[in-house]
C-alpha atoms as a PDB file:
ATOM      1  CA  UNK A   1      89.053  71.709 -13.259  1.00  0.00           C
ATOM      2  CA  UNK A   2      92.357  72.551 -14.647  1.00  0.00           C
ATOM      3  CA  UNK A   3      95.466  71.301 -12.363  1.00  0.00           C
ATOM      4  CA  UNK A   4      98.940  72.951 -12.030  1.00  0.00           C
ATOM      5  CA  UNK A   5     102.313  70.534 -12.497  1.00  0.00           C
ATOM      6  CA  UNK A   6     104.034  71.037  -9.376  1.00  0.00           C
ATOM      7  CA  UNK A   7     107.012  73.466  -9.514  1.00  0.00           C
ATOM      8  CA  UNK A   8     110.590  72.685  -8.216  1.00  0.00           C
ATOM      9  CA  UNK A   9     109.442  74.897  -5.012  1.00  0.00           C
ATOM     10  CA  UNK A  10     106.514  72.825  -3.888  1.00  0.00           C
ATOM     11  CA  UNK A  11     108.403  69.259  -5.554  1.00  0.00           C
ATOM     12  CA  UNK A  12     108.921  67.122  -2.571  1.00  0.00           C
ATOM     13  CA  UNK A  13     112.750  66.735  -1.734  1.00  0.00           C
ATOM     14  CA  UNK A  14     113.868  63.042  -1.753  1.00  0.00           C
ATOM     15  CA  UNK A  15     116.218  62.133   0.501  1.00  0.00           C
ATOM     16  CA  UNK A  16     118.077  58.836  -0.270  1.00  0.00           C
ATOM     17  CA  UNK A  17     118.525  56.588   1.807  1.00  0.00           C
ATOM     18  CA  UNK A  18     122.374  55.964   3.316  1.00  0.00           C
ATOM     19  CA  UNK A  19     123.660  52.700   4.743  1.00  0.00           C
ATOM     20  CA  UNK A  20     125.941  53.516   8.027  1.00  0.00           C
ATOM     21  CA  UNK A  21     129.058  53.809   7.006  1.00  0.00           C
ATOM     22  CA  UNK A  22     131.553  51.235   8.417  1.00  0.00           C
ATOM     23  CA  UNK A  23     134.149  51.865  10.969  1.00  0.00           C
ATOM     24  CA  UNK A  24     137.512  53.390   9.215  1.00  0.00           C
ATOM     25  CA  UNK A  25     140.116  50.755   8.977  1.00  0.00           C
ATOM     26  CA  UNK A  26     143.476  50.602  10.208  1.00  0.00           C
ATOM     27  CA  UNK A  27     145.950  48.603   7.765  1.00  0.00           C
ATOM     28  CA  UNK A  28     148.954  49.475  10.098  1.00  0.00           C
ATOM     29  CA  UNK A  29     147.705  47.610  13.111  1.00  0.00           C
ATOM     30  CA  UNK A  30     148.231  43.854  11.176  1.00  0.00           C
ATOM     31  CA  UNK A  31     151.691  45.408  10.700  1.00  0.00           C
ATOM     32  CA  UNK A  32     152.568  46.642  14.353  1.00  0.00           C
ATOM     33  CA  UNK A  33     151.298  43.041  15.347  1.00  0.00           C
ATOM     34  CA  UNK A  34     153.368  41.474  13.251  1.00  0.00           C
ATOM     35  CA  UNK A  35     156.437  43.621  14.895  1.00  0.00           C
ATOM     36  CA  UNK A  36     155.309  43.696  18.470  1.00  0.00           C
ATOM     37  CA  UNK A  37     158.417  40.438  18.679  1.00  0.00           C
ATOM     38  CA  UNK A  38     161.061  43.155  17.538  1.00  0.00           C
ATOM     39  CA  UNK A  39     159.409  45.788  19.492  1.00  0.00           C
ATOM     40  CA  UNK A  40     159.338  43.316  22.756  1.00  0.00           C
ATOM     41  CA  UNK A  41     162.891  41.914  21.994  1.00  0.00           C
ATOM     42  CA  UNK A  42     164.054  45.835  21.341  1.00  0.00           C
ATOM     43  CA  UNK A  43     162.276  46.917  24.832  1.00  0.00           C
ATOM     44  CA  UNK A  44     164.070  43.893  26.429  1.00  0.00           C
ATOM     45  CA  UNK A  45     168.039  43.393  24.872  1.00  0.00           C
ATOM     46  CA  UNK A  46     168.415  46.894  23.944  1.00  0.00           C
ATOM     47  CA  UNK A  47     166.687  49.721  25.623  1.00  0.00           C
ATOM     48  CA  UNK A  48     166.009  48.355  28.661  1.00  0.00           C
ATOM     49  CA  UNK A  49     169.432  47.552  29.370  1.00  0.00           C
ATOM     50  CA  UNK A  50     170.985  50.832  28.180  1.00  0.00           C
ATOM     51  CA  UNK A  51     168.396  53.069  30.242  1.00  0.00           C
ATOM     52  CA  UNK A  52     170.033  50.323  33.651  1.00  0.00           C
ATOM     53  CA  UNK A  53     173.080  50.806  32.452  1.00  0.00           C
ATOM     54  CA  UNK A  54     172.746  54.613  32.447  1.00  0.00           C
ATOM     55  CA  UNK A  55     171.354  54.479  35.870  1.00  0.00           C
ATOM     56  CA  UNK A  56     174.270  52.308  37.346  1.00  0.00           C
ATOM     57  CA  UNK A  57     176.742  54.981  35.540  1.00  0.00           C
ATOM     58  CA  UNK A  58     175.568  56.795  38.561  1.00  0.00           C
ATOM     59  CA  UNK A  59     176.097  54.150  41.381  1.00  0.00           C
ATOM     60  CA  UNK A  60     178.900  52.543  43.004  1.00  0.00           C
ATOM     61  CA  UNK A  61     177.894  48.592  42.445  1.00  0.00           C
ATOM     62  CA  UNK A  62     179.476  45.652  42.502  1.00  0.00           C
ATOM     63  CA  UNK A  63     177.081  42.970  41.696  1.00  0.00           C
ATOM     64  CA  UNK A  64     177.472  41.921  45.946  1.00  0.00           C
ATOM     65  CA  UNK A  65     175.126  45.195  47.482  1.00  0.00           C
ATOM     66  CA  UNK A  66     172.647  47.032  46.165  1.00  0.00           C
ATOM     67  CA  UNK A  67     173.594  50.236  43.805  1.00  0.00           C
ATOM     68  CA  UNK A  68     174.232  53.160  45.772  1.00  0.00           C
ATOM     69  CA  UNK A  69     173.809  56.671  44.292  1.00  0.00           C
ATOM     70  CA  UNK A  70     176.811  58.577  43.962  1.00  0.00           C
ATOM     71  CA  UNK A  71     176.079  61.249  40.984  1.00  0.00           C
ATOM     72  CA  UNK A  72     178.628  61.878  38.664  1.00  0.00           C
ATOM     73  CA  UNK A  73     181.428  60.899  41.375  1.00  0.00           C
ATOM     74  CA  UNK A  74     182.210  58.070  38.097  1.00  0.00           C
ATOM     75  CA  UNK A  75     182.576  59.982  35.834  1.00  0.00           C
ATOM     76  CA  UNK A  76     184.967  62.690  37.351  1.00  0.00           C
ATOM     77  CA  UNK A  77     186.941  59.776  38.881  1.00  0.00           C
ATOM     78  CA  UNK A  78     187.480  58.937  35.008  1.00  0.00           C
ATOM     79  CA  UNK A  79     188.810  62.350  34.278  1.00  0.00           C
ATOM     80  CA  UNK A  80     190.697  63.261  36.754  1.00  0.00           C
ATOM     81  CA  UNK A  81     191.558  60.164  38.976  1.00  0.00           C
ATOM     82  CA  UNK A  82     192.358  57.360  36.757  1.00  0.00           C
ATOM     83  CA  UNK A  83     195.828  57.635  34.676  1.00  0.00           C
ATOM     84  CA  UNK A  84     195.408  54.038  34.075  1.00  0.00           C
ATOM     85  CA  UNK A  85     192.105  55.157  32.048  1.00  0.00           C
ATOM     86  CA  UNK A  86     194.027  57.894  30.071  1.00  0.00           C
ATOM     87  CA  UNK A  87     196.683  55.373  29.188  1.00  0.00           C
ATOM     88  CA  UNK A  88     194.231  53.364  27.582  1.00  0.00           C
ATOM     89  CA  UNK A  89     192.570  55.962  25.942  1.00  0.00           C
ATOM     90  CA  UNK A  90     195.917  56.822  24.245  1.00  0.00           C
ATOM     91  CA  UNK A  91     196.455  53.047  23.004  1.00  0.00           C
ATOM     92  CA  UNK A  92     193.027  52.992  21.464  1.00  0.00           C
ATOM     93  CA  UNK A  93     193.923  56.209  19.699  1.00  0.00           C
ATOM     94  CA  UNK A  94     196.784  55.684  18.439  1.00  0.00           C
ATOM     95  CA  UNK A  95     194.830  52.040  17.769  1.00  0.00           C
ATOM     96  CA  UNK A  96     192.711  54.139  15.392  1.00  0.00           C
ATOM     97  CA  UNK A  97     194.922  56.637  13.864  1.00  0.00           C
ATOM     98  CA  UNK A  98     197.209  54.086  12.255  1.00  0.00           C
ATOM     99  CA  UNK A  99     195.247  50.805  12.347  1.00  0.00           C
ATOM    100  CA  UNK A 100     192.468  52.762  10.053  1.00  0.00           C
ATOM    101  CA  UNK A 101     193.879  54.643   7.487  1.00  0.00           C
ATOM    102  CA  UNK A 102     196.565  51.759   6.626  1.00  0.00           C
ATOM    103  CA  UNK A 103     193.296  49.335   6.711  1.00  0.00           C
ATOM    104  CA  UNK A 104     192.037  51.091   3.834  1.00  0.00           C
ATOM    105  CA  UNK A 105     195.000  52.298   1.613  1.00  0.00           C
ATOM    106  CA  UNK A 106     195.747  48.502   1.620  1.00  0.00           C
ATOM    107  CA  UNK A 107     192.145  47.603   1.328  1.00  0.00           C
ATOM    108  CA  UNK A 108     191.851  50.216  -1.877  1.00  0.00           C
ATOM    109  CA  UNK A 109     194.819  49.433  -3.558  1.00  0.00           C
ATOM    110  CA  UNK A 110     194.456  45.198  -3.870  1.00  0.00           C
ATOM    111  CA  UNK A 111     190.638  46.488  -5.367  1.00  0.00           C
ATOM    112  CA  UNK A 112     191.855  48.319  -7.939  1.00  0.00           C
ATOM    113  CA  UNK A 113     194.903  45.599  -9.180  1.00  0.00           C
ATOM    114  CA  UNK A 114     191.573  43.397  -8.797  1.00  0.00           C
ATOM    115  CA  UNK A 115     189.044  45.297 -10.567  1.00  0.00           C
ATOM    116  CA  UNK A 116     191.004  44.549 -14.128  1.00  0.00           C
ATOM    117  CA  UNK A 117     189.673  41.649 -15.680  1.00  0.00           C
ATOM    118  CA  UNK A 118     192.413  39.286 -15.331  1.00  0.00           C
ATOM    119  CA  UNK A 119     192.964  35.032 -15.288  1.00  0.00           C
ATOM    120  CA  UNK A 120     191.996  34.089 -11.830  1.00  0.00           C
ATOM    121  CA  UNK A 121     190.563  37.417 -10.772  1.00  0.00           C
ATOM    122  CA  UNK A 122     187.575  35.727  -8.709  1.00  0.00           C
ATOM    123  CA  UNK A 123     189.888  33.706  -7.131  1.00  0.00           C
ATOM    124  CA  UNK A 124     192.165  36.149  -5.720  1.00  0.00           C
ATOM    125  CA  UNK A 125     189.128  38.175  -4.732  1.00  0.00           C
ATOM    126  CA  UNK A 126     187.717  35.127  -2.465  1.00  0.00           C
ATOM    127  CA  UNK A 127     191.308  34.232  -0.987  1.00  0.00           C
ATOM    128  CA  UNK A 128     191.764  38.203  -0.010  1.00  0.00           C
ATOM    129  CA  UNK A 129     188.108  38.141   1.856  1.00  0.00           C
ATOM    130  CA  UNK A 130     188.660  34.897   3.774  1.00  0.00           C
ATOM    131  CA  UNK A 131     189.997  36.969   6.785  1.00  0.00           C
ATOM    132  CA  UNK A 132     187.354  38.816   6.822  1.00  0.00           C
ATOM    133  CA  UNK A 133     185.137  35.806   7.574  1.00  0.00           C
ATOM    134  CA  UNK A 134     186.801  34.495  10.316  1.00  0.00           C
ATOM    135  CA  UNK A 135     186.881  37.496  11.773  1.00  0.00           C
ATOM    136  CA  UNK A 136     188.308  39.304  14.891  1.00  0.00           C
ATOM    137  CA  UNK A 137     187.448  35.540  16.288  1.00  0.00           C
ATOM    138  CA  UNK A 138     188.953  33.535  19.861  1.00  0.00           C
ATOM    139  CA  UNK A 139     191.153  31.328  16.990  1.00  0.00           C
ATOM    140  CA  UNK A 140     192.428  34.065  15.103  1.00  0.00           C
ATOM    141  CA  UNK A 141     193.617  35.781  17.922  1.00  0.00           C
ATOM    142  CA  UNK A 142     195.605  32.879  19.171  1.00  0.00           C
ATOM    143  CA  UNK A 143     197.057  32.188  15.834  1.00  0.00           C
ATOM    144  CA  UNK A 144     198.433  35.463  15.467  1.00  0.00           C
ATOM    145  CA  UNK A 145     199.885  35.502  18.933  1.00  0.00           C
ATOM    146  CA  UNK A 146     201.682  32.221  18.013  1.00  0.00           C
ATOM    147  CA  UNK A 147     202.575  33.601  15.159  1.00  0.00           C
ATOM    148  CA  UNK A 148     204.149  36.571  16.767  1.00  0.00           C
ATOM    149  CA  UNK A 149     204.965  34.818  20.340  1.00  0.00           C
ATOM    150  CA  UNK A 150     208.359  33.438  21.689  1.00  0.00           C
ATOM    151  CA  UNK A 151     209.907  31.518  19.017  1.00  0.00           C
ATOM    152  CA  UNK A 152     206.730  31.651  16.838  1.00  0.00           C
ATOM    153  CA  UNK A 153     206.332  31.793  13.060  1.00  0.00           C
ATOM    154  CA  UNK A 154     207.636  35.381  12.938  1.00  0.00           C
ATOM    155  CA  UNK A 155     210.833  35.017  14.236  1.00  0.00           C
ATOM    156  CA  UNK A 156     211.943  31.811  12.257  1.00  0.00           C
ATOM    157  CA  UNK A 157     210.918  33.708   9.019  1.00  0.00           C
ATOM    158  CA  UNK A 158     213.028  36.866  10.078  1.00  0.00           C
ATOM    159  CA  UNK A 159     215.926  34.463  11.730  1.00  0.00           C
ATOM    160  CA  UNK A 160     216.324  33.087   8.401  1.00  0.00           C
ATOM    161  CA  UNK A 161     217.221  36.354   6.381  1.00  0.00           C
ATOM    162  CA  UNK A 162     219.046  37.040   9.225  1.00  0.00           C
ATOM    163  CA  UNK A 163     217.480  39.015  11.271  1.00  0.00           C
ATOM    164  CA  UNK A 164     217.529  38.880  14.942  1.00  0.00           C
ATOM    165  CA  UNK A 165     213.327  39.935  16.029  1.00  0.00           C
ATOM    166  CA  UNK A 166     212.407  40.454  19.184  1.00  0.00           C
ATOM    167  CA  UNK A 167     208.949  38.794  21.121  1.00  0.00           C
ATOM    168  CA  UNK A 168     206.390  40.594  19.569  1.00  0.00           C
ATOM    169  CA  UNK A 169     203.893  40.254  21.712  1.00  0.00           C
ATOM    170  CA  UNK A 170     205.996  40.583  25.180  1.00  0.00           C
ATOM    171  CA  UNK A 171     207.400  43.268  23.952  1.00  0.00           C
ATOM    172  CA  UNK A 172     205.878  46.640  24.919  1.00  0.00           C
ATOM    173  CA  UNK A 173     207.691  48.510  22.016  1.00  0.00           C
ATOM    174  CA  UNK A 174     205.961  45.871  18.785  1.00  0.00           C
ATOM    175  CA  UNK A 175     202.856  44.393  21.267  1.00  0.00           C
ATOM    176  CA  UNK A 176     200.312  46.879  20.209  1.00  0.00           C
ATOM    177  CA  UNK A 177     201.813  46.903  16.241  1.00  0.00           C
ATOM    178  CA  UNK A 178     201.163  43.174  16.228  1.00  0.00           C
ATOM    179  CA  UNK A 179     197.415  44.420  16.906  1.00  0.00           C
ATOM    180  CA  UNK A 180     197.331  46.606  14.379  1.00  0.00           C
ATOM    181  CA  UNK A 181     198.869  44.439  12.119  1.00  0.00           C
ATOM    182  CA  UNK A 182     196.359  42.123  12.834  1.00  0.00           C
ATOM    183  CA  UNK A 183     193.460  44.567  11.784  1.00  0.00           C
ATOM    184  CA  UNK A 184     195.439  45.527   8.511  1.00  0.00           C
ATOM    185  CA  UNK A 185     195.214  41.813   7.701  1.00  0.00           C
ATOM    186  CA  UNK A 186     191.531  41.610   7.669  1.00  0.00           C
ATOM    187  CA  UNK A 187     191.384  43.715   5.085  1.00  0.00           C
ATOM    188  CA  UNK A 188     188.382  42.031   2.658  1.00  0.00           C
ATOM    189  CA  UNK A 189     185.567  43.754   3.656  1.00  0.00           C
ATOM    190  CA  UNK A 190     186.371  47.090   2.496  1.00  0.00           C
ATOM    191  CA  UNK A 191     188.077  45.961  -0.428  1.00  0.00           C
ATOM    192  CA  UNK A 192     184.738  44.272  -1.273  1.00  0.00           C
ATOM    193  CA  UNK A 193     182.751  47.263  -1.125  1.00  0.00           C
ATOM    194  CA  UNK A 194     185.702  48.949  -2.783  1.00  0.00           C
ATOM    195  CA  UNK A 195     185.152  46.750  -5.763  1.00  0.00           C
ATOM    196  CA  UNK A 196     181.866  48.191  -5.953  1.00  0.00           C
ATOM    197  CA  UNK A 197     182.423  51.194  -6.074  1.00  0.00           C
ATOM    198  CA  UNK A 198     185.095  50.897  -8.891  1.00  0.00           C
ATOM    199  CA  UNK A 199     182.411  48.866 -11.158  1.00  0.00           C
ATOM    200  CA  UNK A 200     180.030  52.271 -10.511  1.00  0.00           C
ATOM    201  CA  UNK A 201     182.429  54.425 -12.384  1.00  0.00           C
ATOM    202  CA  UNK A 202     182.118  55.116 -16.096  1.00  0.00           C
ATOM    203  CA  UNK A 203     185.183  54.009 -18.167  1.00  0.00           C
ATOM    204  CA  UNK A 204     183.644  57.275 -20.538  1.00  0.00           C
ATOM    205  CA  UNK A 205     185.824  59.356 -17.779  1.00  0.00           C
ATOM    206  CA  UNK A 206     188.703  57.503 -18.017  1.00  0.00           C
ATOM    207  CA  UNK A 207     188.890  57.373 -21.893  1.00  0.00           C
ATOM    208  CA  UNK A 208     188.112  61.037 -21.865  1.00  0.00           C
ATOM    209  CA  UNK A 209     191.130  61.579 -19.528  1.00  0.00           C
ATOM    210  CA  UNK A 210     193.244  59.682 -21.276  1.00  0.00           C
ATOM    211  CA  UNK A 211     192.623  61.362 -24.059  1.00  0.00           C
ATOM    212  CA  UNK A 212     193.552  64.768 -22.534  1.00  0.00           C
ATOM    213  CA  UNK A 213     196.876  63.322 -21.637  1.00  0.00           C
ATOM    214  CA  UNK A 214     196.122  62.384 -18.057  1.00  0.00           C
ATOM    215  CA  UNK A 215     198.506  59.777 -16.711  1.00  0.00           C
ATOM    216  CA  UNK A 216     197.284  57.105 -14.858  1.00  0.00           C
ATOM    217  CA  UNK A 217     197.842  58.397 -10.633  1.00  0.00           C
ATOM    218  CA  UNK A 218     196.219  61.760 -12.480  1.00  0.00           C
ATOM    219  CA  UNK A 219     193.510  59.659 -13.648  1.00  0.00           C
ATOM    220  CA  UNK A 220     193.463  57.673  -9.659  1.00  0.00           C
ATOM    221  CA  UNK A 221     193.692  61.345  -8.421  1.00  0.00           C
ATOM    222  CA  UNK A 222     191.547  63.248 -10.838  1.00  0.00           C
ATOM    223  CA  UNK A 223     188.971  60.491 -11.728  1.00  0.00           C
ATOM    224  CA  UNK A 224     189.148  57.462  -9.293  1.00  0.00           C
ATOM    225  CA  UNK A 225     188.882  59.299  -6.005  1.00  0.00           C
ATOM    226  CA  UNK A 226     186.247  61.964  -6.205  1.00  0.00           C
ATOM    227  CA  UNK A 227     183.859  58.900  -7.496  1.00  0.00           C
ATOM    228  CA  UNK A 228     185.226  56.828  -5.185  1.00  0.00           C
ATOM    229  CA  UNK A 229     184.766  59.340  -2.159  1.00  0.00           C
ATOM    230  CA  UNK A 230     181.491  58.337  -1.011  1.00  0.00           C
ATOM    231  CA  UNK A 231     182.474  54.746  -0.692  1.00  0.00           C
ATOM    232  CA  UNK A 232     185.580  56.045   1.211  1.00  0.00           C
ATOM    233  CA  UNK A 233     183.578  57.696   3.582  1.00  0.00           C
ATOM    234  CA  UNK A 234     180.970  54.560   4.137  1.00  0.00           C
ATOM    235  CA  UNK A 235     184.028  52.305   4.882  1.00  0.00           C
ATOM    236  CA  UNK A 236     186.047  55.063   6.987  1.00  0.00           C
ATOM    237  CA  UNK A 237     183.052  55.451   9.457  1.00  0.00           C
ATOM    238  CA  UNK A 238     182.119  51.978  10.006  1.00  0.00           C
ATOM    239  CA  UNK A 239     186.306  50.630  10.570  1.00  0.00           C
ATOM    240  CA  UNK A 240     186.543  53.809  12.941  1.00  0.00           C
ATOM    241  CA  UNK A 241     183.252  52.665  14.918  1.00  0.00           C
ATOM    242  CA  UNK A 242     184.644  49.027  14.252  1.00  0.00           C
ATOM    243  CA  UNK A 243     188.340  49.591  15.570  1.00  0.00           C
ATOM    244  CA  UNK A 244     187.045  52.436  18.633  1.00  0.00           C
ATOM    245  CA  UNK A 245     185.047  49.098  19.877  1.00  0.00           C
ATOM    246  CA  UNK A 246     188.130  46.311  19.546  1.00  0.00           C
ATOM    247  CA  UNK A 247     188.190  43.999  22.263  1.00  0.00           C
ATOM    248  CA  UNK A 248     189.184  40.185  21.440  1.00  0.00           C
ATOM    249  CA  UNK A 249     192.607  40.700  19.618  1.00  0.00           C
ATOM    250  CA  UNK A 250     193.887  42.664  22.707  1.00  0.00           C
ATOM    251  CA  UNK A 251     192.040  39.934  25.358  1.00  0.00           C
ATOM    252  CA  UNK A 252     193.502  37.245  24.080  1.00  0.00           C
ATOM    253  CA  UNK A 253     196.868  38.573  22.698  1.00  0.00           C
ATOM    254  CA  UNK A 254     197.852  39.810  26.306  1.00  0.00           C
ATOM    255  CA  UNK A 255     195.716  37.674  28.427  1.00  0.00           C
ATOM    256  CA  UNK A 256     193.002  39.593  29.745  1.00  0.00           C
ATOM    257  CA  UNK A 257     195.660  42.172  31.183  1.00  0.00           C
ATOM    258  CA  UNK A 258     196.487  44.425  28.563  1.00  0.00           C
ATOM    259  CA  UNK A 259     199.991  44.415  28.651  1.00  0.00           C
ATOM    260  CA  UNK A 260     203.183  43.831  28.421  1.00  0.00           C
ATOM    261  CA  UNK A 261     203.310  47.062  30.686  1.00  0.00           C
ATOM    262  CA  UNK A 262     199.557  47.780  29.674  1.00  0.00           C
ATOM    263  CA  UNK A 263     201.289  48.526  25.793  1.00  0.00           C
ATOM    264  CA  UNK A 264     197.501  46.680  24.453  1.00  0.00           C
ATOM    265  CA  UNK A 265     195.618  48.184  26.877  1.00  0.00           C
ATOM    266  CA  UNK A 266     192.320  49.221  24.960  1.00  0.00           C
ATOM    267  CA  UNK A 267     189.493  51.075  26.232  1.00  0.00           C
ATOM    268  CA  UNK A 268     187.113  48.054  26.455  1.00  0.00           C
ATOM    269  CA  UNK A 269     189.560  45.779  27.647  1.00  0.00           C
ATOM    270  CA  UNK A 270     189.996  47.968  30.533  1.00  0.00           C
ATOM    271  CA  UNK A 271     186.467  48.808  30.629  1.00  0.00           C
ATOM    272  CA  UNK A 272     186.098  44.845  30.635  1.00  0.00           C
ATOM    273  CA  UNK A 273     188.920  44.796  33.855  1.00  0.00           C
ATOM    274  CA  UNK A 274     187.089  47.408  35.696  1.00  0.00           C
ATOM    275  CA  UNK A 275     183.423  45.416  35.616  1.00  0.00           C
ATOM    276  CA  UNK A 276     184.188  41.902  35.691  1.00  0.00           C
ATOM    277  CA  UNK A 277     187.779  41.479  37.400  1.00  0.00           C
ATOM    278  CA  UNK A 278     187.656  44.595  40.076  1.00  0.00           C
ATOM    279  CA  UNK A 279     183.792  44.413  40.197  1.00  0.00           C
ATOM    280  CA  UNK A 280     183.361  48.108  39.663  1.00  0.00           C
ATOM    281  CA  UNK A 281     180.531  48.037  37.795  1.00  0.00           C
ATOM    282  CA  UNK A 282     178.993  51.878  38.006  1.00  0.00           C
ATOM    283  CA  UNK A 283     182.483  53.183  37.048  1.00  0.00           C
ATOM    284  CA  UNK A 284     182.389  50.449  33.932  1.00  0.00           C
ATOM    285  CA  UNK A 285     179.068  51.704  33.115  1.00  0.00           C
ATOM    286  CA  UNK A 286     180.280  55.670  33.073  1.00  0.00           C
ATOM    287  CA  UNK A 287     183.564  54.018  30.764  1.00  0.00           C
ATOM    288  CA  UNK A 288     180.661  52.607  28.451  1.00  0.00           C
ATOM    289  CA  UNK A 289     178.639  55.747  27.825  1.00  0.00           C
ATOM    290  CA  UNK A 290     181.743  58.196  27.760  1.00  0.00           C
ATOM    291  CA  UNK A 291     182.771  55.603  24.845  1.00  0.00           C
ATOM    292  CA  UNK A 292     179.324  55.885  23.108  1.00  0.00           C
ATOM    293  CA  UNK A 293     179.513  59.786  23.184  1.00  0.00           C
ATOM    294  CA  UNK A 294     182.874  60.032  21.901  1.00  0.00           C
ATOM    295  CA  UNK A 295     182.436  57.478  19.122  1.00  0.00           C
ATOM    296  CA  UNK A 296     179.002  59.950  18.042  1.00  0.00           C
ATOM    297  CA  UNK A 297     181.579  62.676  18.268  1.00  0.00           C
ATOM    298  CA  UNK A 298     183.577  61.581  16.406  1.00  0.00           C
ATOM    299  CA  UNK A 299     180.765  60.164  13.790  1.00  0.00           C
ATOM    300  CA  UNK A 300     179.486  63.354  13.521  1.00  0.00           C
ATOM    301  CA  UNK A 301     182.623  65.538  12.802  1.00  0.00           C
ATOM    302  CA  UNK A 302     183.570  62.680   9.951  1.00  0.00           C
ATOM    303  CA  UNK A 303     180.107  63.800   8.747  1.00  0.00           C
ATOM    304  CA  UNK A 304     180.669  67.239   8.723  1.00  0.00           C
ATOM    305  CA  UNK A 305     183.821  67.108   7.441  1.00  0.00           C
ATOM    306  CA  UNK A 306     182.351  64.908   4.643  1.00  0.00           C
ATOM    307  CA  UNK A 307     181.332  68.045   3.117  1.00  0.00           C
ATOM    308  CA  UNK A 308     184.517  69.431   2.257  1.00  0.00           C
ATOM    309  CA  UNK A 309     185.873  65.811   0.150  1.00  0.00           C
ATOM    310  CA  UNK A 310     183.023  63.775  -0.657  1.00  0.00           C
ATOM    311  CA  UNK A 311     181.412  64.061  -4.110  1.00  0.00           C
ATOM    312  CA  UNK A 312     178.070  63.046  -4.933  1.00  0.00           C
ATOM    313  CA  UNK A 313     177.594  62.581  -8.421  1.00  0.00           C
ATOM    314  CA  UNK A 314     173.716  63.562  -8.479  1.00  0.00           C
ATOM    315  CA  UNK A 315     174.090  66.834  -6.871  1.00  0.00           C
ATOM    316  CA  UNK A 316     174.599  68.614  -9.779  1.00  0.00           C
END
């Protein structure tokens, strides 16, 4: 009896046989547990106490009754009720204005008589960047108001070239210059980053300038600042954050009272006057977010404004 070999049709179909396949895995959860601490800490020292902070902005407190809602009573008392607040808006920009700009010419021009390669180069470079250790510190502060005080340092230096110099710092014509003065001096971390940005630029430009007949300020004009202008921006926007927020030089220089005749009156000194010395706490809190929405402001129109003098060399 003659058999047929079974076709594909009538073949039986084997199915094989599949293990269950595991559960997906997650390789991000290890690393959100590892940064639930920052997340926590974040929630705890930073959020949280802006989103209070906010709320209070909105509330007459004074740290004796509970808040009580008054809307946005603060922040047209800061507008329109408060010349004392204007005034020290008006120190803290012309803080800014001068402190700034003068904080970085200096800052640019010491980096580029260090960025030759000269005998005792590195020293000079750590000697110049000291101040900028210590910082806008309790000490500092003191020092320089000795230094600028009654019969301080100052005065002897001036008295013996013969000139006759007032009080600087009781004076309300020189207090807030003594400030700014005093910012100018720390000087050493821009010129760091400044000497940074110099080492970045290709001596093949310079040499090629030179050959064309360029002088040298065509070559710092030409050359030196258009490769230079991103690190100009970096360091304008963080001293203008960095001076907007200056508190300790104008504390301890006047006191804790701004003066003489409020003439170092910054805006977080007198935010700090309003919260912990006349207990106004909401009102403090509307001086602290006005001052984070004009310092974005301002943040964002150097950004814009980037556009028109900053050159990127990989943009084509």
């Amino acid at each position: 009896m003659a058999t047929t070999a079974p076709t594909a049709a009538t073949r039986p179909v084997r199915t094989a046989s599949r293990a269950p396949a595991p559960a997906r895995r997650r390789p991000g959860r290890a690393g959100y547990l590892f940064l639930l601490p920052w997340f926590a800490g974040l929630a705890l020292f930073t959020v949280g106490p802006m989103a209070f902070s906010l709320y209070l902005s909105f509330t007459d407190y004074s740290l004796l009754q509970a808040p009580q809602w008054v809307g946005l009573a603060n922040y047209r008392k800061i507008f329109s009720d408060d010349p004392r607040y204007l005034h020290s808006v008006w120190v803290t920009v012309r803080y800014v204005l001068v402190g700034v700009p003068l904080k970085l010419a200096l800052a640019l021009g010491v980096a580029l008589l260090l960025n030759r390669r000269r005998h005792g180069t590195g020293l000079y470079r750590a000697a110049f960047y000291v101040p900028s250790l210590l910082g806008t510190s309790v000490a500092v502060a003191l020092a320089w108001r000795m230094m600028f005080g009654d019969s301080g340092v100052a005065q002897r230096l001036l008295a013996a070239v013969g000139v006759h110099a007032p009080d600087f710092v009781h004076n309300p014509t020189w207090a807030l210059w003594t400030l700014v003065l005093l910012a100018i001096w720390q000087f050493g971390a821009p010129m760091v980053i400044f000497l940074a940005g110099l080492k970045q630029i290709p001596a093949d430009l310079y040499d090629a300038a030179a050959v064309d007949g360029a002088s040298r300020w065509r070559r710092f004009v030409h050359v030196t600042v258009p490769m230079l202008s991103p690190v100009i921006f970096f360091n304008l926007v963080l001293e203008t954050i960095h001076s907007f927020q200056a508190f300790t030089p104008a504390y301890i220089v006047s006191g804790g009272t701004g003066g003489p005749a409020d003439a170092t009156l910054f805006y977080t000194l007198y935010l700090y006057i309003k919260g912990f010395n006349d207990f106004a706490f909401g009102y403090a809190s509307a001086m602290a977010w006005v001052l984070l929405a004009v310092v974005g402001i301002v943040t964002a129109l150097l950004f814009r404004l980037s556009r028109l003098w900053v050159f990127y060399a990989d943009e084509g």
